[in-house]
C-alpha atoms as a PDB file:
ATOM      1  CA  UNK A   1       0.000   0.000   0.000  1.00  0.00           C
ATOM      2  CA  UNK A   2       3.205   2.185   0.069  1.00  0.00           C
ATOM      3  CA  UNK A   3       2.378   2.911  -3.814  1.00  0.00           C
ATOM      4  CA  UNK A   4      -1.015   4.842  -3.211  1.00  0.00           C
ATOM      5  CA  UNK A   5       0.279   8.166  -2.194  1.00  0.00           C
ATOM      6  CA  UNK A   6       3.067   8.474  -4.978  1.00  0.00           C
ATOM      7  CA  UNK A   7       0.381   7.129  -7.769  1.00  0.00           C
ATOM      8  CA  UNK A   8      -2.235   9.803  -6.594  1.00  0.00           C
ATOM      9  CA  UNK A   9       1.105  12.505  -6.107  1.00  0.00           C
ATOM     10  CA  UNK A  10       2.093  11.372  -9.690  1.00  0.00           C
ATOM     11  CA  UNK A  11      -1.765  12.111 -10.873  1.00  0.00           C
ATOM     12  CA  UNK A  12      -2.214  15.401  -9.139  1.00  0.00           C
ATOM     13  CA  UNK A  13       1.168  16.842 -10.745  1.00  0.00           C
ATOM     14  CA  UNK A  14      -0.232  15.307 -13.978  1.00  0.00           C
ATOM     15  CA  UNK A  15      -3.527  17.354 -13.569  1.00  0.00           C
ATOM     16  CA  UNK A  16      -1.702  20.320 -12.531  1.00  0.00           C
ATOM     17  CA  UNK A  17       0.761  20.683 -15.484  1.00  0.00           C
ATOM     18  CA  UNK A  18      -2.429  19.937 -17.779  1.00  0.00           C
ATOM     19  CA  UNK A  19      -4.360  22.583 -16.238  1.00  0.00           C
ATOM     20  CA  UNK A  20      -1.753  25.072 -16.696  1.00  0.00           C
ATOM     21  CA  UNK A  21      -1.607  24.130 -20.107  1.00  0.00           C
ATOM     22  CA  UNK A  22      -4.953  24.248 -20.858  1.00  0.00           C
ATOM     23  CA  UNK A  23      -5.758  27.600 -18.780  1.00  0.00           C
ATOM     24  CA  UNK A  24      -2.695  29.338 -20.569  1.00  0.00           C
ATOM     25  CA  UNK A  25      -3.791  28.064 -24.101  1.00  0.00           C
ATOM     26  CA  UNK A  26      -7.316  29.424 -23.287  1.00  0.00           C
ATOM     27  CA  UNK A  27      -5.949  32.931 -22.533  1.00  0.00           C
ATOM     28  CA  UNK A  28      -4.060  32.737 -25.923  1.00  0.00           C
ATOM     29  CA  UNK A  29      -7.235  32.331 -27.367  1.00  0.00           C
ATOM     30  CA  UNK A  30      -8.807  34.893 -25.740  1.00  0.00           C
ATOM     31  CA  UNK A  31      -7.074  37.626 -27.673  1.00  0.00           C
ATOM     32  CA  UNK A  32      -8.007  38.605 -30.974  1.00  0.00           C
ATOM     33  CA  UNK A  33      -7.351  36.137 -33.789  1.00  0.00           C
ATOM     34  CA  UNK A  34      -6.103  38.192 -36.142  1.00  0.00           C
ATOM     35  CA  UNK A  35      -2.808  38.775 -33.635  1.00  0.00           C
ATOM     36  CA  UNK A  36      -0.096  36.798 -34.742  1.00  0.00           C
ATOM     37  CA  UNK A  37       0.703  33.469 -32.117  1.00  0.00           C
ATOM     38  CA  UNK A  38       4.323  33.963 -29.720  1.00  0.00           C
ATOM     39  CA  UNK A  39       4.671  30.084 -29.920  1.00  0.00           C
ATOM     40  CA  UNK A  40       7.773  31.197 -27.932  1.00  0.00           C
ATOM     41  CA  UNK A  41       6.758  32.883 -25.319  1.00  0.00           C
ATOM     42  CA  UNK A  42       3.766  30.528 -24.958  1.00  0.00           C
ATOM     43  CA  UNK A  43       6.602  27.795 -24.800  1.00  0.00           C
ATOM     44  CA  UNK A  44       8.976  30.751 -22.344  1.00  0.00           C
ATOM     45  CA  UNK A  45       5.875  30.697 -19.983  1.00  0.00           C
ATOM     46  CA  UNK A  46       4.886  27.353 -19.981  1.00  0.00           C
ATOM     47  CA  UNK A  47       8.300  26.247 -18.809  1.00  0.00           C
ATOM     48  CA  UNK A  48       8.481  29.014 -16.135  1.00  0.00           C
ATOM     49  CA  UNK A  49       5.104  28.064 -14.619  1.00  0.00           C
ATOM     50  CA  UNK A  50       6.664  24.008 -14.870  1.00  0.00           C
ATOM     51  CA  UNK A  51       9.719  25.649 -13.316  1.00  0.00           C
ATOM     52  CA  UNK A  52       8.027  27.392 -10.335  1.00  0.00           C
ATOM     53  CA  UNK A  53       5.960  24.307  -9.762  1.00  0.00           C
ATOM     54  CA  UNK A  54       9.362  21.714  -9.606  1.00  0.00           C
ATOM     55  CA  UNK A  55      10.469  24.328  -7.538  1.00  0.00           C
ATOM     56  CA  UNK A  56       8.126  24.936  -5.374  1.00  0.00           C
ATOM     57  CA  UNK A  57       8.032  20.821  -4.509  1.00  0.00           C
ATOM     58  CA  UNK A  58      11.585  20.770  -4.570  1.00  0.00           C
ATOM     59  CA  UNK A  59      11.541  23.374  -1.618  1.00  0.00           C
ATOM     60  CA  UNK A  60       8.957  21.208   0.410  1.00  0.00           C
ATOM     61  CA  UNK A  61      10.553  17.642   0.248  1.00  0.00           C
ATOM     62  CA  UNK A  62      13.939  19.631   1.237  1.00  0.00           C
ATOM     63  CA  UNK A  63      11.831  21.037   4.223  1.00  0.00           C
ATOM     64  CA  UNK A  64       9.991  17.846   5.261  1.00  0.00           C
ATOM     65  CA  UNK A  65      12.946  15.943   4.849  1.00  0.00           C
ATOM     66  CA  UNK A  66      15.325  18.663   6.860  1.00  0.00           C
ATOM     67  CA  UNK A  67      12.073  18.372   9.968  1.00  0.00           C
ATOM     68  CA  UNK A  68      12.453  14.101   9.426  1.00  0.00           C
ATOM     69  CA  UNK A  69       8.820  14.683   8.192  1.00  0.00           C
ATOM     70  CA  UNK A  70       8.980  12.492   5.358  1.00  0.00           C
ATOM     71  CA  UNK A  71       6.177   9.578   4.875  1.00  0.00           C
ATOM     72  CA  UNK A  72       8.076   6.681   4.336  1.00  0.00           C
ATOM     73  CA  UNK A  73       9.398   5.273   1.113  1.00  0.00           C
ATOM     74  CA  UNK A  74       9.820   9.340   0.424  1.00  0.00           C
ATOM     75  CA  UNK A  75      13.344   9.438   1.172  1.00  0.00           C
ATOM     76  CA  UNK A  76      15.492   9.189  -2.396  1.00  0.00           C
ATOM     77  CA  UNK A  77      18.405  10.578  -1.252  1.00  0.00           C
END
């Protein structure tokens, strides 16, 4: 049963990155169409929002795992 969280941890950062995706595309779309696309800077802020995000979990496990608050089978390194 030690595979539960990190299958549901796996699907919420799966439905997170989507989302993003998705809610960035929309906003793109949103503008007028006769605008040319930025694939670019779609692709720039994509990857800064992905970015953020691996940060942002990167920064927890170090904190959990500097407390000893790590579930176990969480501890990679």
């Amino acid at each position: 049963m030690n595979w539960v969280p990190v299958v549901f941890i796996i699907f919420k950062v799966g439905v997170l990155f989507i989302g993003m995706f998705f809610s960035i595309k929309w906003h793109y779309d949103q503008r007028k169409s006769s605008e040319p696309i930025n694939i670019k800077r779609i692709s720039l802020e994509f990857f800064l929002y992905a970015a953020g995000a691996l940060t942002i979990f990167g920064l927890m496990y170090a904190l959990f795992r500097y407390l000893h608050m790590l579930p176990a089978g969480f501890d990679f390194i």
